[in-house]
PDB file of N, CA and C in Angstrom:
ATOM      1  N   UNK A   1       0.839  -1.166   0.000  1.00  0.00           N
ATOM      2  CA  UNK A   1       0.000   0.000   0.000  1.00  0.00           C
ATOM      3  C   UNK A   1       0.892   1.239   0.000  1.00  0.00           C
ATOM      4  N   UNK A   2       0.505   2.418  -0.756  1.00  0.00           N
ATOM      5  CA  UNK A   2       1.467   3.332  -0.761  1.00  0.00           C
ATOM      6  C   UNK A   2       0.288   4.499   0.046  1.00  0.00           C
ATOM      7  N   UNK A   3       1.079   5.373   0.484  1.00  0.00           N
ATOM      8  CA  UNK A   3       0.249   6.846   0.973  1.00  0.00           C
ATOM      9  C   UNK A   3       0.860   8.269   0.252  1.00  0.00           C
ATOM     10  N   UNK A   4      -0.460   8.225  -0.328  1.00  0.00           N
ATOM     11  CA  UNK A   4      -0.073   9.592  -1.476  1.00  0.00           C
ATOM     12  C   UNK A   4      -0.517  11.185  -0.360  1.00  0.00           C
ATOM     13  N   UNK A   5       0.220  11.549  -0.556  1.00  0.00           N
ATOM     14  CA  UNK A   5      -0.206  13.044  -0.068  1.00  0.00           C
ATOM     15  C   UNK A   5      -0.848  14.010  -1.320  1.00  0.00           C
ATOM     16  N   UNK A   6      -2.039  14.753  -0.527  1.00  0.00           N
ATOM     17  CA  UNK A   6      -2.732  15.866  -1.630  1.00  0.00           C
ATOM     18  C   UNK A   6      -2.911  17.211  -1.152  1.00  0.00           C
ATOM     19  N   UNK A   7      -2.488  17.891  -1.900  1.00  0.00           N
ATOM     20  CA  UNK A   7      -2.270  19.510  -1.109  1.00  0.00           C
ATOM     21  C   UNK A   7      -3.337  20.219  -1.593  1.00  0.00           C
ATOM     22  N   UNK A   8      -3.233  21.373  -1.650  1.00  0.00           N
ATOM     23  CA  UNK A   8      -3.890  22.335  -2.056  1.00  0.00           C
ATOM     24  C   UNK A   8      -5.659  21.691  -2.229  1.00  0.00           C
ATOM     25  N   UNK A   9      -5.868  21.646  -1.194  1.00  0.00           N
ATOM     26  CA  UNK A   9      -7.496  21.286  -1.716  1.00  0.00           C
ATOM     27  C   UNK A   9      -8.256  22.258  -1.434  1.00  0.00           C
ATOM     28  N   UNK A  10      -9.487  22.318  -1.759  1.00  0.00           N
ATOM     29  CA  UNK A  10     -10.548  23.422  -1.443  1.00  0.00           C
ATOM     30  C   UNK A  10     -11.073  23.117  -0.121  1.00  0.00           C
ATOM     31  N   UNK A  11     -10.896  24.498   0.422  1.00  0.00           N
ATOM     32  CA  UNK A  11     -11.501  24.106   2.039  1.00  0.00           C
ATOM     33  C   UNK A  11     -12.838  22.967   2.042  1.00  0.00           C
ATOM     34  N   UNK A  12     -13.826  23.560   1.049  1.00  0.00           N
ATOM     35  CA  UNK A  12     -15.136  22.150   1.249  1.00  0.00           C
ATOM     36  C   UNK A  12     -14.958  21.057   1.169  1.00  0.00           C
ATOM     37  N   UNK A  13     -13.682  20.405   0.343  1.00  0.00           N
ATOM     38  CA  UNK A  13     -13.730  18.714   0.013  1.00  0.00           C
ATOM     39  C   UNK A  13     -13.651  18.347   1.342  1.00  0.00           C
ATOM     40  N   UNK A  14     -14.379  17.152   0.605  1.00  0.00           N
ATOM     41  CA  UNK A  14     -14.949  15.594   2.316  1.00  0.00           C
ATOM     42  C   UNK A  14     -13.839  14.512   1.367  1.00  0.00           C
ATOM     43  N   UNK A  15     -13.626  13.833   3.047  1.00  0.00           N
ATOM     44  CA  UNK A  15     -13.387  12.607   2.450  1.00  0.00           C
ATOM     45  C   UNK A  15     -13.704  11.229   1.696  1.00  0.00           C
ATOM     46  N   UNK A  16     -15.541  12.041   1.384  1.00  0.00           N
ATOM     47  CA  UNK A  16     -16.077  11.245   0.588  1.00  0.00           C
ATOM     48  C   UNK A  16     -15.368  11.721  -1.018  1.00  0.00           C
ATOM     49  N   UNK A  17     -15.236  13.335  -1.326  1.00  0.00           N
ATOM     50  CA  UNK A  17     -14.828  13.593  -2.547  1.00  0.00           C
ATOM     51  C   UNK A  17     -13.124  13.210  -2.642  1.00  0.00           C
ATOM     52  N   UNK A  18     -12.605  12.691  -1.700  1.00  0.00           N
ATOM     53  CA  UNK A  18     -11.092  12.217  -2.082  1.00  0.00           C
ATOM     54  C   UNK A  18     -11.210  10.500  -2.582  1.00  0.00           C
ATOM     55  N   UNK A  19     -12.216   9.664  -1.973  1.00  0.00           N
ATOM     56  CA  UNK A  19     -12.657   8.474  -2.309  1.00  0.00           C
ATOM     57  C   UNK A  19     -13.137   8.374  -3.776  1.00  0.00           C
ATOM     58  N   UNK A  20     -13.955   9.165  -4.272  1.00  0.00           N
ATOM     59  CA  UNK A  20     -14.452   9.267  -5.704  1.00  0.00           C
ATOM     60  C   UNK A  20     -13.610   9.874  -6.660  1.00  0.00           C
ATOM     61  N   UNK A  21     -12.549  10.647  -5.932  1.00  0.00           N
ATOM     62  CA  UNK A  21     -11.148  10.922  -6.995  1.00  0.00           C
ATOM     63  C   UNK A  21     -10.451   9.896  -7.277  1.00  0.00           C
ATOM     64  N   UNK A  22     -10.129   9.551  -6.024  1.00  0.00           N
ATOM     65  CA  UNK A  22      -9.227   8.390  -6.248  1.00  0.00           C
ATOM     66  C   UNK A  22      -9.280   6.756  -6.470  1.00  0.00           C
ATOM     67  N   UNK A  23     -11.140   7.050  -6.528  1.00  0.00           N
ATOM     68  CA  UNK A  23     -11.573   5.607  -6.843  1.00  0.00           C
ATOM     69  C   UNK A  23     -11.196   5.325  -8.046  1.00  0.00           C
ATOM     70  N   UNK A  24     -11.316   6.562  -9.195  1.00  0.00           N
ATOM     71  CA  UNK A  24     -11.586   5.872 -10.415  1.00  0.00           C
ATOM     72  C   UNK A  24      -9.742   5.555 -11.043  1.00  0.00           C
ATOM     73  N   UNK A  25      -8.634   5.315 -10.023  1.00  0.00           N
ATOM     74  CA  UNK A  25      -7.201   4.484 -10.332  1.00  0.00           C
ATOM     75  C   UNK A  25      -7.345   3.129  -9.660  1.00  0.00           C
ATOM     76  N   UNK A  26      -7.880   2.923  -8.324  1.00  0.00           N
ATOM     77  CA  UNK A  26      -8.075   1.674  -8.020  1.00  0.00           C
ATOM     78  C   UNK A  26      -8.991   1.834  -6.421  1.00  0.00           C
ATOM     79  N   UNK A  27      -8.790   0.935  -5.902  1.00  0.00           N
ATOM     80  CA  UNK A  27      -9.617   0.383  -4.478  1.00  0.00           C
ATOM     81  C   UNK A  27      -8.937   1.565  -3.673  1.00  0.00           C
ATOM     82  N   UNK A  28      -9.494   2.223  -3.022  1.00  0.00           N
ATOM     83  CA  UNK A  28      -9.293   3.188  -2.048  1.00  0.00           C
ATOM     84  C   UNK A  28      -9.148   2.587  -0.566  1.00  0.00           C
ATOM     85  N   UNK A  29      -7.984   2.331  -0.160  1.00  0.00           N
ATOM     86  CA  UNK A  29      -8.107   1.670   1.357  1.00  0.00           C
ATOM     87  C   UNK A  29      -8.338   2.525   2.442  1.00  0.00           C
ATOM     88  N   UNK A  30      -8.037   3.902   2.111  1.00  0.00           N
ATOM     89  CA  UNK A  30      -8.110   5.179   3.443  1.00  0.00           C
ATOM     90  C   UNK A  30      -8.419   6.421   2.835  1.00  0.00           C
ATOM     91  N   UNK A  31      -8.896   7.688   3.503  1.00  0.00           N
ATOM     92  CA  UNK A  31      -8.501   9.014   2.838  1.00  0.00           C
ATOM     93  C   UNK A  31      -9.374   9.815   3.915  1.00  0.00           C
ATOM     94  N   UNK A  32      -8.227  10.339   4.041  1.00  0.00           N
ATOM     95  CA  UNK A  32      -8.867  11.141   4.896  1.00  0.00           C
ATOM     96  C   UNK A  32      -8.296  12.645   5.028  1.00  0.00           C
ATOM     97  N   UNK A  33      -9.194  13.964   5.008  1.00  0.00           N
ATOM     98  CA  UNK A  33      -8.844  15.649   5.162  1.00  0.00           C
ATOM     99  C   UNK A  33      -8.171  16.020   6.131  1.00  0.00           C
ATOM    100  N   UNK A  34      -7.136  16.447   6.484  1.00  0.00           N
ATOM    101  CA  UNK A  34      -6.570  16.913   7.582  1.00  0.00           C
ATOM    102  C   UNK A  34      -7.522  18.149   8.193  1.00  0.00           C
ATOM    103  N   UNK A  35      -7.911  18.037  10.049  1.00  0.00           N
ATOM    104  CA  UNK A  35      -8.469  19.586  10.050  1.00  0.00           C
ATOM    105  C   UNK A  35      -7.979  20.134  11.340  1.00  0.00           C
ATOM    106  N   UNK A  36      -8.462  21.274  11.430  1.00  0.00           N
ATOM    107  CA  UNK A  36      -7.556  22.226  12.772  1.00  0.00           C
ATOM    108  C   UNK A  36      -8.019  20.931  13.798  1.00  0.00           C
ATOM    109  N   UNK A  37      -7.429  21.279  14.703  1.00  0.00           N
ATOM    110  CA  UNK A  37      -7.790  20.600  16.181  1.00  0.00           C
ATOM    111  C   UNK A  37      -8.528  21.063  16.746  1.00  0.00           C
ATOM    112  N   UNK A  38      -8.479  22.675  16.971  1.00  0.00           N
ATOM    113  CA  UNK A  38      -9.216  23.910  17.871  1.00  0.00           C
ATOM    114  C   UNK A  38     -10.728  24.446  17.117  1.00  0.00           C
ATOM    115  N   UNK A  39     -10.549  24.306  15.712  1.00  0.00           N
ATOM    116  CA  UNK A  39     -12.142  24.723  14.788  1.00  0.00           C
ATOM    117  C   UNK A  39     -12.587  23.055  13.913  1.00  0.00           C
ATOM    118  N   UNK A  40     -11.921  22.232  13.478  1.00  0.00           N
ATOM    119  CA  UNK A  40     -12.709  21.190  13.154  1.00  0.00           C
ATOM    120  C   UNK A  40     -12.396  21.552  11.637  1.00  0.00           C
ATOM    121  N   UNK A  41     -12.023  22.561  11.251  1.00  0.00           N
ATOM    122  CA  UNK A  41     -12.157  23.124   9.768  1.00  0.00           C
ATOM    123  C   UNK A  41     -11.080  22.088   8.893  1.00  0.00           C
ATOM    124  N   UNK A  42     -11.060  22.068   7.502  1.00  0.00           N
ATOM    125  CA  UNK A  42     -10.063  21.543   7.008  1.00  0.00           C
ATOM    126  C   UNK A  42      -8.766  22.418   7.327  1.00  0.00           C
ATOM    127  N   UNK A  43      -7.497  21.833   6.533  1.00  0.00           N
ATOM    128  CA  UNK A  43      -6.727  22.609   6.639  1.00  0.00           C
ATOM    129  C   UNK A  43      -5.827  22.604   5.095  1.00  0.00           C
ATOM    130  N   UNK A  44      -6.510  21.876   4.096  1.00  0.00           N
ATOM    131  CA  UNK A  44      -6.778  22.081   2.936  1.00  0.00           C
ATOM    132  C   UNK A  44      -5.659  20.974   2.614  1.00  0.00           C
ATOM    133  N   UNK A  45      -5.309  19.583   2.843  1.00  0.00           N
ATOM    134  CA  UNK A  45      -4.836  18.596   2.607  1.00  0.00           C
ATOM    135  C   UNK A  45      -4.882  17.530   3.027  1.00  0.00           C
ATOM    136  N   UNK A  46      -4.294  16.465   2.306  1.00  0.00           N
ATOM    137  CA  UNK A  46      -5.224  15.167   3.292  1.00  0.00           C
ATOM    138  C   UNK A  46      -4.327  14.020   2.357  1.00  0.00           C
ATOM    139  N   UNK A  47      -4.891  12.306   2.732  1.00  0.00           N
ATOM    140  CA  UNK A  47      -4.011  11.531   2.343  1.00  0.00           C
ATOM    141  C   UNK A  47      -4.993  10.392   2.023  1.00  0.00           C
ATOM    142  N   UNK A  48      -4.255   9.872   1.289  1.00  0.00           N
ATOM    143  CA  UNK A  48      -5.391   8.618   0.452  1.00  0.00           C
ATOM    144  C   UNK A  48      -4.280   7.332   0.352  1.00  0.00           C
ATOM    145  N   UNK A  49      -4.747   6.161   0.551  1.00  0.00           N
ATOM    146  CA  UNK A  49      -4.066   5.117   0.735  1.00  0.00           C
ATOM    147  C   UNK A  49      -4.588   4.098  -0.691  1.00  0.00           C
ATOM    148  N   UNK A  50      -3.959   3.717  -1.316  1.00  0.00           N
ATOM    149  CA  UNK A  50      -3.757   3.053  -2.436  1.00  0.00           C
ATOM    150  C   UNK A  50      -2.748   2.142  -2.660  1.00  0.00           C
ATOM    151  N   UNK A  51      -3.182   0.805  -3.855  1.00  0.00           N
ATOM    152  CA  UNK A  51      -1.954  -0.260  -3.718  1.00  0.00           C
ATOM    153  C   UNK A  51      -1.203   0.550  -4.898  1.00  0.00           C
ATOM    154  N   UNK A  52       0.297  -0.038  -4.828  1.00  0.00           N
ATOM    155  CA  UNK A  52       1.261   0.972  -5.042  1.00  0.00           C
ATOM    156  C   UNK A  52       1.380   1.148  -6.547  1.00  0.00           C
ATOM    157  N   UNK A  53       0.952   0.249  -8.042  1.00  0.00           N
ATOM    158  CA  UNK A  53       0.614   0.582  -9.034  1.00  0.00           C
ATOM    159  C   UNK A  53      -0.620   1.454  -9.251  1.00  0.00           C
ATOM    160  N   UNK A  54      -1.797   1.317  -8.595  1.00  0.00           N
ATOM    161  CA  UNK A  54      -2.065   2.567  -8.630  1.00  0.00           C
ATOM    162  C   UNK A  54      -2.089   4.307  -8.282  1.00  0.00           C
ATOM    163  N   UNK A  55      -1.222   3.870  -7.126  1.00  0.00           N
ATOM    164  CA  UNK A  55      -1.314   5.373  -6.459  1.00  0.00           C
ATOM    165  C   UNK A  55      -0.732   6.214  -7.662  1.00  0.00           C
ATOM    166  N   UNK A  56       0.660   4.896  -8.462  1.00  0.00           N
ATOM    167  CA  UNK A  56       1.385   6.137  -9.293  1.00  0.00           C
ATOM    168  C   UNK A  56       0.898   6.389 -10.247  1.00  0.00           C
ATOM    169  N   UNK A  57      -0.062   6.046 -10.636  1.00  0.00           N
ATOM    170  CA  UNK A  57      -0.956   6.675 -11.692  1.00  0.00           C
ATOM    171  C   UNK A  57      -1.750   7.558 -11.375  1.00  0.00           C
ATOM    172  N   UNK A  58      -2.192   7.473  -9.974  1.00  0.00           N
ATOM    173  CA  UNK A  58      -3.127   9.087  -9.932  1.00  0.00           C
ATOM    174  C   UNK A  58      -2.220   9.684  -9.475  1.00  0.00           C
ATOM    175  N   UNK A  59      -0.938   9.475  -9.155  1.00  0.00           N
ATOM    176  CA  UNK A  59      -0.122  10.775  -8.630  1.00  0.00           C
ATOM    177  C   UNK A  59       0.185  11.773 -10.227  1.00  0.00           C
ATOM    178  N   UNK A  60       0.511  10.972 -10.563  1.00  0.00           N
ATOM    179  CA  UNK A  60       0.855  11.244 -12.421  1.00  0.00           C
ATOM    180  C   UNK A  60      -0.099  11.825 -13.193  1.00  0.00           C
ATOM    181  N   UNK A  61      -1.529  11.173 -12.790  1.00  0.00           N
ATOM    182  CA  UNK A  61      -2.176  11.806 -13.551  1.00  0.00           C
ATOM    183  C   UNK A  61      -3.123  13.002 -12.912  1.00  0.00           C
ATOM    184  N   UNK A  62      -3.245  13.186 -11.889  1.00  0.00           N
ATOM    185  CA  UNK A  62      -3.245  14.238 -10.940  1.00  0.00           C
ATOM    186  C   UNK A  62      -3.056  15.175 -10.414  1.00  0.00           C
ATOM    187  N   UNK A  63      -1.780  15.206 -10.733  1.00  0.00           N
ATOM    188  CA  UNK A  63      -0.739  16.039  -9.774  1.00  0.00           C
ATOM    189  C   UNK A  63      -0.715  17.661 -10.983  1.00  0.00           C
ATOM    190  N   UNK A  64      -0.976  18.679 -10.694  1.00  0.00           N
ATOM    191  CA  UNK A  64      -1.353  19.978 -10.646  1.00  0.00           C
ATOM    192  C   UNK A  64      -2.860  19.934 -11.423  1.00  0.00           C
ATOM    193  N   UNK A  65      -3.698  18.879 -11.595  1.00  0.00           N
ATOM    194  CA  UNK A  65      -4.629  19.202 -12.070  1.00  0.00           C
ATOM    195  C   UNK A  65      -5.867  20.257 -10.905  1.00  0.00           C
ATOM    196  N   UNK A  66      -6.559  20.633 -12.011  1.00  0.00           N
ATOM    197  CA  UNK A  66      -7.634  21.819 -11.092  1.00  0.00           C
ATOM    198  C   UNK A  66      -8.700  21.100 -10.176  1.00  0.00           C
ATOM    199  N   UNK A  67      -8.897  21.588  -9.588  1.00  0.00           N
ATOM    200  CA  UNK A  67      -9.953  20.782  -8.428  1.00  0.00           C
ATOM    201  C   UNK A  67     -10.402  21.913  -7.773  1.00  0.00           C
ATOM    202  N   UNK A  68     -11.799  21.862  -7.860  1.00  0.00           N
ATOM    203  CA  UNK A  68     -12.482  23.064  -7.120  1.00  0.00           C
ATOM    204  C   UNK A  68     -12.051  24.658  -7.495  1.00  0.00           C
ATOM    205  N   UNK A  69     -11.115  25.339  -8.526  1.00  0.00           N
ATOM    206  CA  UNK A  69     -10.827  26.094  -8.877  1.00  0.00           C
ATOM    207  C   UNK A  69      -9.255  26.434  -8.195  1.00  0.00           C
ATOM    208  N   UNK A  70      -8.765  25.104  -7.340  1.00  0.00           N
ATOM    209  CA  UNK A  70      -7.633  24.855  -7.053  1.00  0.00           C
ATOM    210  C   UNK A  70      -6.088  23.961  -8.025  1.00  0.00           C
ATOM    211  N   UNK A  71      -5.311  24.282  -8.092  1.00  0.00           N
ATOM    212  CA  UNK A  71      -4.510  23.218  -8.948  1.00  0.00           C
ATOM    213  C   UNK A  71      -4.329  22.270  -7.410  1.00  0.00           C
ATOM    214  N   UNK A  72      -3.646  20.638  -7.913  1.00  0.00           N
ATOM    215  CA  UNK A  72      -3.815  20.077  -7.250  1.00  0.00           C
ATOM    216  C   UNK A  72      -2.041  19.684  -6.920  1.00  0.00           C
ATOM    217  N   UNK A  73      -1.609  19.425  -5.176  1.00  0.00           N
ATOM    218  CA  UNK A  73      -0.420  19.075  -5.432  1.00  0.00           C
ATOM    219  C   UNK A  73      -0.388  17.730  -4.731  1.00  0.00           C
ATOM    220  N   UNK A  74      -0.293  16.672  -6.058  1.00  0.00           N
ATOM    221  CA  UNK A  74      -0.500  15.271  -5.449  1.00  0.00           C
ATOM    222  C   UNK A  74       1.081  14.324  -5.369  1.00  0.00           C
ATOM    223  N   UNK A  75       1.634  13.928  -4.429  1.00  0.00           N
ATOM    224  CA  UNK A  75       2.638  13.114  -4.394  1.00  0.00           C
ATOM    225  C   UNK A  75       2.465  12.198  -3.192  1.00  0.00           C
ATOM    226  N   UNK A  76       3.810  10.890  -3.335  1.00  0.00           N
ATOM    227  CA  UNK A  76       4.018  10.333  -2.804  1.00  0.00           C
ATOM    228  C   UNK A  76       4.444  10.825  -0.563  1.00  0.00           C
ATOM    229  N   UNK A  77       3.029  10.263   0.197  1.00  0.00           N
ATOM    230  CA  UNK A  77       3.822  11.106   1.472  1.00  0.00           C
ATOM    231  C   UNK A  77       5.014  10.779   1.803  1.00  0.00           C
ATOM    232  N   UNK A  78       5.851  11.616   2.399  1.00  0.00           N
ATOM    233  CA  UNK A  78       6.678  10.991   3.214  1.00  0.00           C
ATOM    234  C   UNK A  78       6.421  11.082   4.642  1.00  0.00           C
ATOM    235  N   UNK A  79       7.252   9.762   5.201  1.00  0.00           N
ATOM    236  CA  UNK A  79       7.060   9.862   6.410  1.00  0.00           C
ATOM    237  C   UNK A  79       7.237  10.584   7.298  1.00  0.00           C
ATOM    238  N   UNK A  80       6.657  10.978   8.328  1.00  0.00           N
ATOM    239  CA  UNK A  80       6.809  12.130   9.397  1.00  0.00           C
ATOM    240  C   UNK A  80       8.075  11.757  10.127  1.00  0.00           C
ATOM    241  N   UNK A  81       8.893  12.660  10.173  1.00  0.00           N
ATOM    242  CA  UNK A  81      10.136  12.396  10.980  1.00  0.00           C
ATOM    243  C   UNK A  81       9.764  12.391  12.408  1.00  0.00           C
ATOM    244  N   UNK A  82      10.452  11.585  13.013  1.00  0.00           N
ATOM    245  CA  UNK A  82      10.762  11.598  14.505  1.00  0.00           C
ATOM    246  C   UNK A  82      11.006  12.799  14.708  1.00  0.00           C
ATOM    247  N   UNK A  83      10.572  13.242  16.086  1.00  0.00           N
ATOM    248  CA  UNK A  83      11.364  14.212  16.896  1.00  0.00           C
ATOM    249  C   UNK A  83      12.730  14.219  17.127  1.00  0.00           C
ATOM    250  N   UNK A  84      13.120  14.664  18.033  1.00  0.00           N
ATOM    251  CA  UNK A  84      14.390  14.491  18.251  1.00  0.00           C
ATOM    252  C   UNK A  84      15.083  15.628  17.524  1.00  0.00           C
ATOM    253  N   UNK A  85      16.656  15.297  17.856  1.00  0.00           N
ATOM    254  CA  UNK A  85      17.262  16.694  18.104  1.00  0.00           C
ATOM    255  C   UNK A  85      17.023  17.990  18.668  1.00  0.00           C
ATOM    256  N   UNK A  86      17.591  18.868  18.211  1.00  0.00           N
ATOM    257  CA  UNK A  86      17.413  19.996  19.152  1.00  0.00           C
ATOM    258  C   UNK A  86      18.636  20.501  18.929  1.00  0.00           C
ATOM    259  N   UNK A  87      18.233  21.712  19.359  1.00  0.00           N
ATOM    260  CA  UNK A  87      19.514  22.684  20.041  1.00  0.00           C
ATOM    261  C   UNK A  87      20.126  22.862  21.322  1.00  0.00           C
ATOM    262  N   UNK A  88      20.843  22.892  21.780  1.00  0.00           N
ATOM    263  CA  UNK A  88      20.639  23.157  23.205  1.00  0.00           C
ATOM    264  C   UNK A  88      21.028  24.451  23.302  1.00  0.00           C
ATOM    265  N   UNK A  89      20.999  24.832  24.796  1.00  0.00           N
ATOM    266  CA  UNK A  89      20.650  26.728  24.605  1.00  0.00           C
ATOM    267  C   UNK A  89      22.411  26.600  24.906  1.00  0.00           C
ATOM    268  N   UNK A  90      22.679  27.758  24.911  1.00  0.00           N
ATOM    269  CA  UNK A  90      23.800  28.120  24.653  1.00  0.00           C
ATOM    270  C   UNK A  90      24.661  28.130  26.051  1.00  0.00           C
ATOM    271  N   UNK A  91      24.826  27.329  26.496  1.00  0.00           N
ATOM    272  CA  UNK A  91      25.151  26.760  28.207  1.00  0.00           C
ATOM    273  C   UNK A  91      26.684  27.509  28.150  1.00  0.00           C
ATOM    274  N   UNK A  92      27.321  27.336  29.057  1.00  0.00           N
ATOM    275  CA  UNK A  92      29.063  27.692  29.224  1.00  0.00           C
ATOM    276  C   UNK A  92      29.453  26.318  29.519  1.00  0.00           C
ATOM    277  N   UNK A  93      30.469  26.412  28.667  1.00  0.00           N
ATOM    278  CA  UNK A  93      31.054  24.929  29.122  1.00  0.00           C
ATOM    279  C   UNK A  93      32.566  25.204  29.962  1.00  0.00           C
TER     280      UNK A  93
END
Protein backbone atom coordinates (compact mmCIF):
# COMPACT_ATOMS: atom_id res chain seq x y z
CA UNK A 1 0.00 0.00 0.00
CA UNK A 2 1.47 3.33 -0.76
CA UNK A 3 0.25 6.85 0.97
CA UNK A 4 -0.07 9.59 -1.48
CA UNK A 5 -0.21 13.04 -0.07
CA UNK A 6 -2.73 15.87 -1.63
CA UNK A 7 -2.27 19.51 -1.11
CA UNK A 8 -3.89 22.34 -2.06
CA UNK A 9 -7.50 21.29 -1.72
CA UNK A 10 -10.55 23.42 -1.44
CA UNK A 11 -11.50 24.11 2.04
CA UNK A 12 -15.14 22.15 1.25
CA UNK A 13 -13.73 18.71 0.01
CA UNK A 14 -14.95 15.59 2.32
CA UNK A 15 -13.39 12.61 2.45
CA UNK A 16 -16.08 11.25 0.59
CA UNK A 17 -14.83 13.59 -2.55
CA UNK A 18 -11.09 12.22 -2.08
CA UNK A 19 -12.66 8.47 -2.31
CA UNK A 20 -14.45 9.27 -5.70
CA UNK A 21 -11.15 10.92 -6.99
CA UNK A 22 -9.23 8.39 -6.25
CA UNK A 23 -11.57 5.61 -6.84
CA UNK A 24 -11.59 5.87 -10.41
CA UNK A 25 -7.20 4.48 -10.33
CA UNK A 26 -8.08 1.67 -8.02
CA UNK A 27 -9.62 0.38 -4.48
CA UNK A 28 -9.29 3.19 -2.05
CA UNK A 29 -8.11 1.67 1.36
CA UNK A 30 -8.11 5.18 3.44
CA UNK A 31 -8.50 9.01 2.84
CA UNK A 32 -8.87 11.14 4.90
CA UNK A 33 -8.84 15.65 5.16
CA UNK A 34 -6.57 16.91 7.58
CA UNK A 35 -8.47 19.59 10.05
CA UNK A 36 -7.56 22.23 12.77
CA UNK A 37 -7.79 20.60 16.18
CA UNK A 38 -9.22 23.91 17.87
CA UNK A 39 -12.14 24.72 14.79
CA UNK A 40 -12.71 21.19 13.15
CA UNK A 41 -12.16 23.12 9.77
CA UNK A 42 -10.06 21.54 7.01
CA UNK A 43 -6.73 22.61 6.64
CA UNK A 44 -6.78 22.08 2.94
CA UNK A 45 -4.84 18.60 2.61
CA UNK A 46 -5.22 15.17 3.29
CA UNK A 47 -4.01 11.53 2.34
CA UNK A 48 -5.39 8.62 0.45
CA UNK A 49 -4.07 5.12 0.73
CA UNK A 50 -3.76 3.05 -2.44
CA UNK A 51 -1.95 -0.26 -3.72
CA UNK A 52 1.26 0.97 -5.04
CA UNK A 53 0.61 0.58 -9.03
CA UNK A 54 -2.07 2.57 -8.63
CA UNK A 55 -1.31 5.37 -6.46
CA UNK A 56 1.38 6.14 -9.29
CA UNK A 57 -0.96 6.68 -11.69
CA UNK A 58 -3.13 9.09 -9.93
CA UNK A 59 -0.12 10.77 -8.63
CA UNK A 60 0.86 11.24 -12.42
CA UNK A 61 -2.18 11.81 -13.55
CA UNK A 62 -3.25 14.24 -10.94
CA UNK A 63 -0.74 16.04 -9.77
CA UNK A 64 -1.35 19.98 -10.65
CA UNK A 65 -4.63 19.20 -12.07
CA UNK A 66 -7.63 21.82 -11.09
CA UNK A 67 -9.95 20.78 -8.43
CA UNK A 68 -12.48 23.06 -7.12
CA UNK A 69 -10.83 26.09 -8.88
CA UNK A 70 -7.63 24.86 -7.05
CA UNK A 71 -4.51 23.22 -8.95
CA UNK A 72 -3.81 20.08 -7.25
CA UNK A 73 -0.42 19.07 -5.43
CA UNK A 74 -0.50 15.27 -5.45
CA UNK A 75 2.64 13.11 -4.39
CA UNK A 76 4.02 10.33 -2.80
CA UNK A 77 3.82 11.11 1.47
CA UNK A 78 6.68 10.99 3.21
CA UNK A 79 7.06 9.86 6.41
CA UNK A 80 6.81 12.13 9.40
CA UNK A 81 10.14 12.40 10.98
CA UNK A 82 10.76 11.60 14.50
CA UNK A 83 11.36 14.21 16.90
CA UNK A 84 14.39 14.49 18.25
CA UNK A 85 17.26 16.69 18.10
CA UNK A 86 17.41 20.00 19.15
CA UNK A 87 19.51 22.68 20.04
CA UNK A 88 20.64 23.16 23.21
CA UNK A 89 20.65 26.73 24.60
CA UNK A 90 23.80 28.12 24.65
CA UNK A 91 25.15 26.76 28.21
CA UNK A 92 29.06 27.69 29.22
CA UNK A 93 31.05 24.93 29.12
Amino acid sequence: MKKIYVGNLPWSTTEADLKDMFGTFGEVHSAAVVTDRDTGRSRGFGFVELDPGDADKAIAELDGRDFGGRSLRVNEAQDKRSGGGGGGGGGRW
